[in-house]
C-alpha atoms as a PDB file:
ATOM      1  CA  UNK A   1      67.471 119.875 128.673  1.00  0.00           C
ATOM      2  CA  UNK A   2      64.375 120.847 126.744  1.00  0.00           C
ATOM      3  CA  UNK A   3      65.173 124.590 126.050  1.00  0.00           C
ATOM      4  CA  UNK A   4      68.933 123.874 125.314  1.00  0.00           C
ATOM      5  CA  UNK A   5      67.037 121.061 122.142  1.00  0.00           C
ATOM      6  CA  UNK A   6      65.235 124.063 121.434  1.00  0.00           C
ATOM      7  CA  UNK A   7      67.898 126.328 121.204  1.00  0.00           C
ATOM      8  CA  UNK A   8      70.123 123.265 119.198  1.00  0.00           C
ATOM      9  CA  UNK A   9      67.031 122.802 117.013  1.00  0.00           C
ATOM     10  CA  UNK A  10      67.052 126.721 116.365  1.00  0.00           C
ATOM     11  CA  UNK A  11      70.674 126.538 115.667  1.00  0.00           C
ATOM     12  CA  UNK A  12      70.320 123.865 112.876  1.00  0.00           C
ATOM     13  CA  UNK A  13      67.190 125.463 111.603  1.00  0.00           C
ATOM     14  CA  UNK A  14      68.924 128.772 110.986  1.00  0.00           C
ATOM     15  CA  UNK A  15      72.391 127.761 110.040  1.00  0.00           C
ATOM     16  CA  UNK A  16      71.771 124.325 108.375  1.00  0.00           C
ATOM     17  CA  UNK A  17      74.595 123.290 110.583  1.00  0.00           C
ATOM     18  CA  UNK A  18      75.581 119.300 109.427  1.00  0.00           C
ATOM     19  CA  UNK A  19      76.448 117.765 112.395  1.00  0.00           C
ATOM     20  CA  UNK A  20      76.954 113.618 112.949  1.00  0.00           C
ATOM     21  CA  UNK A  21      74.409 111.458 113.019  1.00  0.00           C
ATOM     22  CA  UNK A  22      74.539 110.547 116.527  1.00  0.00           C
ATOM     23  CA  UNK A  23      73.393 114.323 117.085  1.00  0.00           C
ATOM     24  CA  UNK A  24      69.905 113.841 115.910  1.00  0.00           C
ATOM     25  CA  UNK A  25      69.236 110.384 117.964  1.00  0.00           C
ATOM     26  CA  UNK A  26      67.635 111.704 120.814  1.00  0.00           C
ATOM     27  CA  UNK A  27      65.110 113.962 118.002  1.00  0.00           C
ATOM     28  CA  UNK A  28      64.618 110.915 116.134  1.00  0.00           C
ATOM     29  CA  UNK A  29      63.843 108.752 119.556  1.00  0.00           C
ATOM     30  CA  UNK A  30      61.207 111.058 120.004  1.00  0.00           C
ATOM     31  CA  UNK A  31      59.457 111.166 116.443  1.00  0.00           C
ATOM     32  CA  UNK A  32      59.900 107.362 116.516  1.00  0.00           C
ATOM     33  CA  UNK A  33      58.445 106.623 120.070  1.00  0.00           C
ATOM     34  CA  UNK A  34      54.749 109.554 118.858  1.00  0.00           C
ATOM     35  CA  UNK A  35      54.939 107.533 115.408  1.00  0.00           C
ATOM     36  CA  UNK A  36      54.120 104.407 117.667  1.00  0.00           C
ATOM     37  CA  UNK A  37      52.010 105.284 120.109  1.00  0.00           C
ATOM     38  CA  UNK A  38      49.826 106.817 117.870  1.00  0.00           C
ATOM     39  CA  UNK A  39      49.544 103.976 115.969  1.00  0.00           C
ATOM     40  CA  UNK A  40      48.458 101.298 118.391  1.00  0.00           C
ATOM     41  CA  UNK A  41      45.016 102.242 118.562  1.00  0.00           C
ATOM     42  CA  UNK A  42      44.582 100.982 115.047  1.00  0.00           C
ATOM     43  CA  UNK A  43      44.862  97.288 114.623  1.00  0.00           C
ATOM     44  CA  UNK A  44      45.423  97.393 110.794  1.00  0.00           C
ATOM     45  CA  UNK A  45      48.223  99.702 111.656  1.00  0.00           C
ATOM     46  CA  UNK A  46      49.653  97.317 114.747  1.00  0.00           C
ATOM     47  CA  UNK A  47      52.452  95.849 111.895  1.00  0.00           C
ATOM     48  CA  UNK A  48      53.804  99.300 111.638  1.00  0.00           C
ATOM     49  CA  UNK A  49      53.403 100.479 114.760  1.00  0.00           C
ATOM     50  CA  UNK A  50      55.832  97.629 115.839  1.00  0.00           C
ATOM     51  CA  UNK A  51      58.474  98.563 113.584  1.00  0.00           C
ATOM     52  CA  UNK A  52      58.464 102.146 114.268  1.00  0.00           C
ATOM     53  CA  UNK A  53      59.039 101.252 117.841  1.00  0.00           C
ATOM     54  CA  UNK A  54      61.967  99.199 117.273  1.00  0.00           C
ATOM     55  CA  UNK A  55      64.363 102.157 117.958  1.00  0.00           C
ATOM     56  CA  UNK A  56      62.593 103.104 121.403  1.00  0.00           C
ATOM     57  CA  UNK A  57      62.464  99.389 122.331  1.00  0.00           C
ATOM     58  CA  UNK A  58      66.352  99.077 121.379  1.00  0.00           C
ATOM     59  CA  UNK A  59      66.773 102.155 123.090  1.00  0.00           C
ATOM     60  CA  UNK A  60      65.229 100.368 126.049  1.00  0.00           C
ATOM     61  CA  UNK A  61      67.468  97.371 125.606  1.00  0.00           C
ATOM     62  CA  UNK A  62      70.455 100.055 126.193  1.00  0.00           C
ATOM     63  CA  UNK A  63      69.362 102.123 128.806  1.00  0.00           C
ATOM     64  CA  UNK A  64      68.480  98.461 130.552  1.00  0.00           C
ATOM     65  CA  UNK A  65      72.005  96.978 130.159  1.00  0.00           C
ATOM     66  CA  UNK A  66      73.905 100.490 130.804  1.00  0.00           C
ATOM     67  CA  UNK A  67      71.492 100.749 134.462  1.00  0.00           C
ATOM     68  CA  UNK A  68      72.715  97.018 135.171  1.00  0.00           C
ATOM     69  CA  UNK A  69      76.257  98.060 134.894  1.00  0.00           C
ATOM     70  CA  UNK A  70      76.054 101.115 136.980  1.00  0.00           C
ATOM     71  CA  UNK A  71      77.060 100.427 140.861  1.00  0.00           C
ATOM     72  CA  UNK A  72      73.982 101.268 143.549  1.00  0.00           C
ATOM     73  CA  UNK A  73      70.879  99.821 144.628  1.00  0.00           C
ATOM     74  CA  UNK A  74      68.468  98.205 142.217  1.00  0.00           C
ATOM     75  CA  UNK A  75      66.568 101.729 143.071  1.00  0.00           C
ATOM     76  CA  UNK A  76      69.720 103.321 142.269  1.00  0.00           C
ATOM     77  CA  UNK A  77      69.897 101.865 138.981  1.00  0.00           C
ATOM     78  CA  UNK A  78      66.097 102.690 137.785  1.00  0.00           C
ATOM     79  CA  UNK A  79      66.874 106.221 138.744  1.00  0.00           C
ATOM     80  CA  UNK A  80      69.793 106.290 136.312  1.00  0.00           C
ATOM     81  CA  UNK A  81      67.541 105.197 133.628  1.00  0.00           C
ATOM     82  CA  UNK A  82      64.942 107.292 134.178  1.00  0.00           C
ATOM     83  CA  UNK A  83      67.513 110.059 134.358  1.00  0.00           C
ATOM     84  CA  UNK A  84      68.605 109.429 131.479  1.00  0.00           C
ATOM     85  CA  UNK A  85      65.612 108.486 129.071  1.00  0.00           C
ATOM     86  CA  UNK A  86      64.558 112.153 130.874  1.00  0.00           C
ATOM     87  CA  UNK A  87      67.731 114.078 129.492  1.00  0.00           C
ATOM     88  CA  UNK A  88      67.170 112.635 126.149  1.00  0.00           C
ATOM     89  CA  UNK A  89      63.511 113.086 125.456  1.00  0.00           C
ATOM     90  CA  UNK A  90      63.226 116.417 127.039  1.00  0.00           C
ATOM     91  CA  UNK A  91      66.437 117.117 124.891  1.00  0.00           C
ATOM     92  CA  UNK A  92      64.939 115.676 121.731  1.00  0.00           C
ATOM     93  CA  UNK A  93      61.840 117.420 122.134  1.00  0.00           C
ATOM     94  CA  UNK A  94      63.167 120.153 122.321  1.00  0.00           C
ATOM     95  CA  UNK A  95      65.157 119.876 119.320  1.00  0.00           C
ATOM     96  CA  UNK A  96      62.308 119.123 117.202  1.00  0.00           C
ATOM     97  CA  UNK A  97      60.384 121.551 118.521  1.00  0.00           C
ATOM     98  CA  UNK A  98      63.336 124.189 117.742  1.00  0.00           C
ATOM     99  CA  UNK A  99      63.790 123.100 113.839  1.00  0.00           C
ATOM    100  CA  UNK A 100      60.125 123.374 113.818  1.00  0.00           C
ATOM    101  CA  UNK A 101      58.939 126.631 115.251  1.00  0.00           C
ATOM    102  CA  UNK A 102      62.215 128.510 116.414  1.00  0.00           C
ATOM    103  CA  UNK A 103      63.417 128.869 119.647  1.00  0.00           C
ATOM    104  CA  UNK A 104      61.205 132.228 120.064  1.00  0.00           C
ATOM    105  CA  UNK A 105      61.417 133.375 123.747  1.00  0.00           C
ATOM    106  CA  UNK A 106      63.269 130.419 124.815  1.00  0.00           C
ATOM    107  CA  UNK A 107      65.739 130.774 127.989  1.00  0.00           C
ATOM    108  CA  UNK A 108      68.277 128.516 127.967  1.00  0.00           C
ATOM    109  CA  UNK A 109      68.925 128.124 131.941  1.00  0.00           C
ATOM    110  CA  UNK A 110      71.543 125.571 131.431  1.00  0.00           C
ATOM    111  CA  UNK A 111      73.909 128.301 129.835  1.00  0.00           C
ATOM    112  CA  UNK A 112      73.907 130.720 132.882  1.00  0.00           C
ATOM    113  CA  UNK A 113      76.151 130.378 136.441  1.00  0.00           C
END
């Protein structure tokens, strides 16, 4: 998942493809979730640092209520979360890492049989 968000970070990097917004969630989940962990540490900062991580913690709130709805074992159901919150932050950092620097030597695995 991370080198195909490279490779789709590369893609609107080079192109200035306009795709819909729900494209650039997972990049903007990432930038959001760093923006608020790195501000914790500072108390006069703690204000902001809550607000920036209202989009993870909503994220949370979805990931929570789609895992409750799946069929399985309670352990089944964490699984599917954390599968899930995997596939889109490895995906979004990869994306942001792609409109940043390029996709240089990046394989994308997922592309080959």
């Amino acid at each position: 998942m991370y080198a195909t968000g490279i490779w789709r970070g590369e893609i609107v990097r080079r192109l200035h493809v306009h795709n819909s917004p729900r494209y650039f969630a997972p990049p903007v989940l990432v930038v959001a979730t760093v923006f608020a962990v790195s501000l914790l540490p500072f108390r006069r900062l703690r204000r902001l640092a809550i607000v920036a991580g209202l989009g993870p913690g909503a994220y949370t709130g979805v990931l929570a209520a789609l895992s409750a709805r799946s069929g399985g074992s309670l352990l089944d159901r964490l699984r599917y979360a954390a599968v899930l919150a995997t596939m889109h932050y490895g995906w979004g950092a990869g994306f942001v890492k792609g409109l940043l620097r390029g996709a240089g030597d990046t394989v994308d695995t997922s592309r080959h049989g």
